[in-house]
C-alpha atoms as a PDB file:
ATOM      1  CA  UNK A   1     -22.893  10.775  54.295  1.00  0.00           C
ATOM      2  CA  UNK A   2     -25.182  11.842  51.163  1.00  0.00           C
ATOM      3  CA  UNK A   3     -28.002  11.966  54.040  1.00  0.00           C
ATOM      4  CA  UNK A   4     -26.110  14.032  56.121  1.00  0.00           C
ATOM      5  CA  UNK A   5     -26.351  18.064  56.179  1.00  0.00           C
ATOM      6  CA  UNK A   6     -23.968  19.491  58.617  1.00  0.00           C
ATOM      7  CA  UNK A   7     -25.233  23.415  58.582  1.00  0.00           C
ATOM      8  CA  UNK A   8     -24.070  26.782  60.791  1.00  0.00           C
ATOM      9  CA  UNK A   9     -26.855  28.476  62.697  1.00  0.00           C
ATOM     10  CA  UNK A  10     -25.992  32.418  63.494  1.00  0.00           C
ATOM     11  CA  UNK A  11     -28.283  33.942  66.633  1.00  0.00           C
ATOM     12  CA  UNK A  12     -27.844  37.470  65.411  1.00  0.00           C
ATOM     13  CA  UNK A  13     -29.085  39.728  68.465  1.00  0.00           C
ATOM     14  CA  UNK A  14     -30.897  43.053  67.013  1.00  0.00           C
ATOM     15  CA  UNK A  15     -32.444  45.902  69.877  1.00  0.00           C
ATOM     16  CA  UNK A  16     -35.281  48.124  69.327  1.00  0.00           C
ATOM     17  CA  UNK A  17     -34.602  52.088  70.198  1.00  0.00           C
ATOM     18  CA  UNK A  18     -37.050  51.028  72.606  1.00  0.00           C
ATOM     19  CA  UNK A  19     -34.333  48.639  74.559  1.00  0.00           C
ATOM     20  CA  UNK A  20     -36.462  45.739  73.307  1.00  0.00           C
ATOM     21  CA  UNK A  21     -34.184  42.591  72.225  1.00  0.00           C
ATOM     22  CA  UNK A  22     -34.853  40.158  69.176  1.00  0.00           C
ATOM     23  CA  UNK A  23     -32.811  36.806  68.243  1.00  0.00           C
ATOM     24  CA  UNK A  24     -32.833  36.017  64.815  1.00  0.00           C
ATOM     25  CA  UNK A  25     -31.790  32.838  63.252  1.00  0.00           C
ATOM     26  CA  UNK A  26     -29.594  32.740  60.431  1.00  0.00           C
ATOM     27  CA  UNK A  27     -28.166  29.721  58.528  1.00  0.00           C
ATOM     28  CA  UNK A  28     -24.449  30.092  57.393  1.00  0.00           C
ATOM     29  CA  UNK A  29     -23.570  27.278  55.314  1.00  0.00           C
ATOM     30  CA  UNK A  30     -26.437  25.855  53.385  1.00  0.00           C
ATOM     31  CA  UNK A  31     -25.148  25.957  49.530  1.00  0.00           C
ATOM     32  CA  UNK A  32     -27.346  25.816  46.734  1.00  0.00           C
ATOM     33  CA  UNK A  33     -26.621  22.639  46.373  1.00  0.00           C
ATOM     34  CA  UNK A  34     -27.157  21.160  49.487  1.00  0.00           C
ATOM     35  CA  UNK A  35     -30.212  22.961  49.351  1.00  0.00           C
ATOM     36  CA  UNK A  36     -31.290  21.716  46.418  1.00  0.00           C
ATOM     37  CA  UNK A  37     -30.604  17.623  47.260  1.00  0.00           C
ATOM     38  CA  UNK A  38     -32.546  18.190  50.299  1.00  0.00           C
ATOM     39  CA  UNK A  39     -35.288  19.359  48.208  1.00  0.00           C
ATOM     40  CA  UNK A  40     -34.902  16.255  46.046  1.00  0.00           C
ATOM     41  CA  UNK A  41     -35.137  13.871  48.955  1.00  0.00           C
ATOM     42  CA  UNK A  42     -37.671  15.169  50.842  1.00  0.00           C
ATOM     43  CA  UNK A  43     -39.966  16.848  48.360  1.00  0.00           C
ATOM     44  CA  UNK A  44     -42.994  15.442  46.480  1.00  0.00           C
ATOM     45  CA  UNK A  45     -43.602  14.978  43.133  1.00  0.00           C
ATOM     46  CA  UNK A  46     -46.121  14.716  40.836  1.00  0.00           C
ATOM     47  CA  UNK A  47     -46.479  10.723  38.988  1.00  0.00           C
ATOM     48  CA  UNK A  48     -47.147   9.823  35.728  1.00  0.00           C
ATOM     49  CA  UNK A  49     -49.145   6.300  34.386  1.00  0.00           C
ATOM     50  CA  UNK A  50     -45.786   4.849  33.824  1.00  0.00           C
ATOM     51  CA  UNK A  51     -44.240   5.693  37.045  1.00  0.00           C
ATOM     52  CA  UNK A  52     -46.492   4.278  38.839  1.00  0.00           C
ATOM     53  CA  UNK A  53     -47.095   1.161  37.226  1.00  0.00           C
ATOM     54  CA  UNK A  54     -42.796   0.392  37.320  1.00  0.00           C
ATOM     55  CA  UNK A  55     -43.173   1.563  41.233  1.00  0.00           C
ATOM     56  CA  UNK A  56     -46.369  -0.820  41.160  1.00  0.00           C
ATOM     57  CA  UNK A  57     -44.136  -3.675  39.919  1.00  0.00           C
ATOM     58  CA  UNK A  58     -41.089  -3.301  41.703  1.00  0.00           C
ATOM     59  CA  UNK A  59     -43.020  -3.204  45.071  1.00  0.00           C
ATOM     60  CA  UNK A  60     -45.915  -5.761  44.766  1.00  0.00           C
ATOM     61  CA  UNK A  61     -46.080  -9.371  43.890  1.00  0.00           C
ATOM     62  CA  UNK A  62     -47.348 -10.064  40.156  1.00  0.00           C
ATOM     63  CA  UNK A  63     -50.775 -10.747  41.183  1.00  0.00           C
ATOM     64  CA  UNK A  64     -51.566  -7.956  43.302  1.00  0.00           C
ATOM     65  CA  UNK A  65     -49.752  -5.708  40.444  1.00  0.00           C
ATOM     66  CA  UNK A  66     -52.303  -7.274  37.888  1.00  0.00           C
ATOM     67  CA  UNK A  67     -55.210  -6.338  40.423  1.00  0.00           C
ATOM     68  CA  UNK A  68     -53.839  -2.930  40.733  1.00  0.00           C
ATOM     69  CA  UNK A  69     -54.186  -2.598  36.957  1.00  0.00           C
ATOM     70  CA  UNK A  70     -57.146  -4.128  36.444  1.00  0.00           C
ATOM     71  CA  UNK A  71     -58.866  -1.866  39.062  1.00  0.00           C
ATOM     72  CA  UNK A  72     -57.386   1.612  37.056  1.00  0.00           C
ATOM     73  CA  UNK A  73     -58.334   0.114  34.047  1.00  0.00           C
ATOM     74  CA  UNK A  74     -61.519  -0.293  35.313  1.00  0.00           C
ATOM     75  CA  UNK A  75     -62.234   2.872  37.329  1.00  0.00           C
ATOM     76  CA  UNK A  76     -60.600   5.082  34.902  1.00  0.00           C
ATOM     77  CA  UNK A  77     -63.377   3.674  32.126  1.00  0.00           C
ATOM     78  CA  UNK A  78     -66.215   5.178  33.897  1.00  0.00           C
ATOM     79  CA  UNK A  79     -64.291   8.456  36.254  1.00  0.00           C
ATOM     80  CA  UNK A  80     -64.740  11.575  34.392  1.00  0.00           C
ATOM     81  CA  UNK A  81     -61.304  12.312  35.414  1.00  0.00           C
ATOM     82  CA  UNK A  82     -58.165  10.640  36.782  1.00  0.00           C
ATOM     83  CA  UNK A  83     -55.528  12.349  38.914  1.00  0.00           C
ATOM     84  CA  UNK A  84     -51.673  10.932  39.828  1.00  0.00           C
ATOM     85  CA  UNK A  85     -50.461  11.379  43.374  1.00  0.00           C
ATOM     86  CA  UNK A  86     -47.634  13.990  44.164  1.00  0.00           C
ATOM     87  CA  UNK A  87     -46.429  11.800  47.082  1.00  0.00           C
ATOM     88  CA  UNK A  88     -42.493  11.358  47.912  1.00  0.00           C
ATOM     89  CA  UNK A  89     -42.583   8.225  48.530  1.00  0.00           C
ATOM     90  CA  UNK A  90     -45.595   6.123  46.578  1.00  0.00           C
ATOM     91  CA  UNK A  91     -47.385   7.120  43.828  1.00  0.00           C
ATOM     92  CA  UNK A  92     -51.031   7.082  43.919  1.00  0.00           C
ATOM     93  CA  UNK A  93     -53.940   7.093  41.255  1.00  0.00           C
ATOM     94  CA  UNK A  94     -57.306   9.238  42.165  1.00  0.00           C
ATOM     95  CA  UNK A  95     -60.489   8.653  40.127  1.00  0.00           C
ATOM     96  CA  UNK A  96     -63.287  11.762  39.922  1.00  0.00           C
ATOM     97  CA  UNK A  97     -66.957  11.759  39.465  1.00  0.00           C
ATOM     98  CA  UNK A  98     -68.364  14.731  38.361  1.00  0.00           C
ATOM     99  CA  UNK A  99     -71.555  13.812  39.502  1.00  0.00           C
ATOM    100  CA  UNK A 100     -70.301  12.623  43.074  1.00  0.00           C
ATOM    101  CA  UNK A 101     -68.276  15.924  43.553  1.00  0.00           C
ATOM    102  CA  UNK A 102     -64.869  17.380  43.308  1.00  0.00           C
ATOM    103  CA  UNK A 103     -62.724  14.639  45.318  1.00  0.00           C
ATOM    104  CA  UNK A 104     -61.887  11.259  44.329  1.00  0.00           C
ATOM    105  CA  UNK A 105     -63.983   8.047  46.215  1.00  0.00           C
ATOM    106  CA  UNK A 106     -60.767   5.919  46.321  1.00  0.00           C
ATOM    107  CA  UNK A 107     -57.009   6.765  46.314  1.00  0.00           C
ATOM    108  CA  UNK A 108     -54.917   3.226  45.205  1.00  0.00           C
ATOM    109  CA  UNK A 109     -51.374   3.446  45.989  1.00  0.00           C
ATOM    110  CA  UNK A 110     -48.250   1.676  44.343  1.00  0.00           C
ATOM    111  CA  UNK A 111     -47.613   0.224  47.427  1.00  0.00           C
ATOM    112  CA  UNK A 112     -51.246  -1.591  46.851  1.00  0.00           C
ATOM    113  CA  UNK A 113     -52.833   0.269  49.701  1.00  0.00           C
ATOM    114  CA  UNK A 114     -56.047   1.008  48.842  1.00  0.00           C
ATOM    115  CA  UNK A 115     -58.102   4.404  50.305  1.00  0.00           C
ATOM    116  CA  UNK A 116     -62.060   4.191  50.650  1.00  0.00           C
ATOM    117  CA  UNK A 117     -62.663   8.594  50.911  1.00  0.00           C
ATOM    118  CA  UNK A 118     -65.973   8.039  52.136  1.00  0.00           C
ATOM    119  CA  UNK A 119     -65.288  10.755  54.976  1.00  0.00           C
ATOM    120  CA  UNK A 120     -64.884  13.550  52.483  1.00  0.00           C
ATOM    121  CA  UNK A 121     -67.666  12.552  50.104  1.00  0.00           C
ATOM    122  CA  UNK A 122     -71.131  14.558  49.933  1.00  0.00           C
ATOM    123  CA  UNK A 123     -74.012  12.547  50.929  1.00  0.00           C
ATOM    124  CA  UNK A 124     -75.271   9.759  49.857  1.00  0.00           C
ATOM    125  CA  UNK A 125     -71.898   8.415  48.171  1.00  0.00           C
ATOM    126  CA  UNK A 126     -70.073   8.994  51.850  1.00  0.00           C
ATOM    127  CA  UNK A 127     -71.957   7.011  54.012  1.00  0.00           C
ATOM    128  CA  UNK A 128     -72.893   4.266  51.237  1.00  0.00           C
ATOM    129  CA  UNK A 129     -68.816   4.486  50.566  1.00  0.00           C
ATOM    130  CA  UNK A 130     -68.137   3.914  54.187  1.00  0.00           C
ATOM    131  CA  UNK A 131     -70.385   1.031  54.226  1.00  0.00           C
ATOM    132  CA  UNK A 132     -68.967  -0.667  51.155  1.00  0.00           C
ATOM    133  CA  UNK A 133     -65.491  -0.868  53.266  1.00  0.00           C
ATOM    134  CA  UNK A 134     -67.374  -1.710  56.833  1.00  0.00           C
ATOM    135  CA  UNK A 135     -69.342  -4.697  54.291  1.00  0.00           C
ATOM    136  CA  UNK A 136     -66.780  -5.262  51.797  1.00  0.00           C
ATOM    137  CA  UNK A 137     -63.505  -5.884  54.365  1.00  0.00           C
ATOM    138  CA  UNK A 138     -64.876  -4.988  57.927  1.00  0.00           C
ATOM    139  CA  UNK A 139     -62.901  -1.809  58.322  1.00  0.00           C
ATOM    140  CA  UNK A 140     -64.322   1.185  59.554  1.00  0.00           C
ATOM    141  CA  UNK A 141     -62.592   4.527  60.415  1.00  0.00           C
ATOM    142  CA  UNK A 142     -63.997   7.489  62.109  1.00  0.00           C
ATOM    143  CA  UNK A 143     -65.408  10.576  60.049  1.00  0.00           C
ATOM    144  CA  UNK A 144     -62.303  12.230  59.285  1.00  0.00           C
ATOM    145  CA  UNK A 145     -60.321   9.612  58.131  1.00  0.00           C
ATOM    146  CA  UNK A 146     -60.142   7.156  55.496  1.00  0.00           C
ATOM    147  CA  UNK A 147     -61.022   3.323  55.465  1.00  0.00           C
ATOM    148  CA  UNK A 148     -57.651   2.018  54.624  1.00  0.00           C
ATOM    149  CA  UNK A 149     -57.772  -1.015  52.892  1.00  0.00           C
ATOM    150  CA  UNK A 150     -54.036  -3.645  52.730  1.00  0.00           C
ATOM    151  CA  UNK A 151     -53.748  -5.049  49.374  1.00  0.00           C
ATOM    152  CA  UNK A 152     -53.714  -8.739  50.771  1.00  0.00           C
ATOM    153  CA  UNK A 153     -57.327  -7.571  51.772  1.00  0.00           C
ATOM    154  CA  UNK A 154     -58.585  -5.659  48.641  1.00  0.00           C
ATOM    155  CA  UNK A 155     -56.824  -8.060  45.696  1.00  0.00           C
ATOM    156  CA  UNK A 156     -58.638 -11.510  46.607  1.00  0.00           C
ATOM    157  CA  UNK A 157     -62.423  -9.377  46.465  1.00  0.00           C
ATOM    158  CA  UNK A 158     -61.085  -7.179  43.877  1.00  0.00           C
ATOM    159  CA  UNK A 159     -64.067  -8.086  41.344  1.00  0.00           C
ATOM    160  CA  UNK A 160     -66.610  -7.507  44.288  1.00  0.00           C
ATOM    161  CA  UNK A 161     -64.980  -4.371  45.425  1.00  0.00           C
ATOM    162  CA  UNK A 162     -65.109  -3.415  41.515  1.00  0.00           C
ATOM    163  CA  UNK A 163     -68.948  -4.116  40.890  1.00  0.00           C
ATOM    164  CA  UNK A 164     -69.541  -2.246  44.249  1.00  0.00           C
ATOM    165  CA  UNK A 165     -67.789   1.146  43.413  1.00  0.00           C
ATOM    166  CA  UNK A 166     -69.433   0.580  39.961  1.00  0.00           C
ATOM    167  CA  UNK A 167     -73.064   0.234  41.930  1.00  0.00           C
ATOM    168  CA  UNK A 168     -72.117   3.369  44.194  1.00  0.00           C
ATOM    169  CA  UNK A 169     -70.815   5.845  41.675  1.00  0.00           C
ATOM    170  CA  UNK A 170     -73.331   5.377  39.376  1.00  0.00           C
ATOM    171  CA  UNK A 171     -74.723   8.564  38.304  1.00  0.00           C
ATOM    172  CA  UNK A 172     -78.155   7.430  39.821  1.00  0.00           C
ATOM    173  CA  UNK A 173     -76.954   4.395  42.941  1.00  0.00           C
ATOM    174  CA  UNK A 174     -79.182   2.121  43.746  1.00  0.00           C
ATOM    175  CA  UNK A 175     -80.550   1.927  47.373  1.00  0.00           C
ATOM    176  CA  UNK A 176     -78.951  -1.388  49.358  1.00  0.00           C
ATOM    177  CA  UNK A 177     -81.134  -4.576  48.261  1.00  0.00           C
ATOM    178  CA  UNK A 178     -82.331  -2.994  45.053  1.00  0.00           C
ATOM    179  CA  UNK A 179     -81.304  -4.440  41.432  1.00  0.00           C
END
């Protein structure tokens, strides 16, 4: 019953001088404690390298955990920065490009799922982003979402998928077709 919260809820009634009524809500029973392992279960956190990479290998299959690693290591060479996921559930790693913008491209999670951001990117590393994953793997989303890439997709063109984000975020892309 760890899971379980059994908690009190108090309607308190409360009237204006003007003969106006208000219910207000008020929980009885909620200790500190219970308040605090709630908290734990439910709330997000912020990963670290090593995290990740144990959540990495407990979830995946040794050769999509070596692609996962071998697509940070190679990101995180040429990103000017890396950020770590504060999700509950999955850790995530998030490459930046100072010269694409503020927001990271791609999002890889330790459950191998693999996020192409092209629909928050600035133009041109959106669109050409969003036509990497429609080329790439043949998965398009709309404009507000991401292309959303399963790791038994992603691992087997892993190398492609690599020399294509390196062709994209270069500081100066080339155009489709050119060297």
């Amino acid at each position: 019953m760890t899971h379980t919260e059994v908690l009190t809820l108090e309607i308190r009634p409360y009237a204006t001088p003007g003969g106006m009524e208000a219910f207000v809500p008020h929980v009885l029973n909620a200790t500190p404690q219970a308040r605090e392992l709630k908290s734990a279960r439910s709330g997000r956190r912020k990963w670290t390298e090593a995290e990740f990479f144990d959540d990495v290998r407990r979830r995946l299959p040794s050769d999509a955990s070596n692609a996962v690693r071998a697509l940070f290591d190679a990101v995180s060479q040429s990103a000017s920065t890396l950020s770590w996921g504060t999700g509950a559930l999955r850790g995530s790693f998030n490459p930046k490009y100072a010269h694409v913008g503020e927001r990271s491209p791609i999002s890889v999670f330790s459950d191998g799922a693999l996020h192409m951001n092209g629909f928050w990117m600035d133009a041109p590393y959106g669109a050409r982003l969003k036509e990497a994953a429609r080329e790439l793997f043949g998965i398009v989303a709309n404009e507000r979402n991401p292309e959303i890439i399963p790791v038994d997709l992603w691992v087997p063109k892993r190398q492609a998928l690599q020399d294509e984000l390196a062709r994209l975020l270069a500081p100066n892309p080339a155009e489709p077709g050119e060297p």
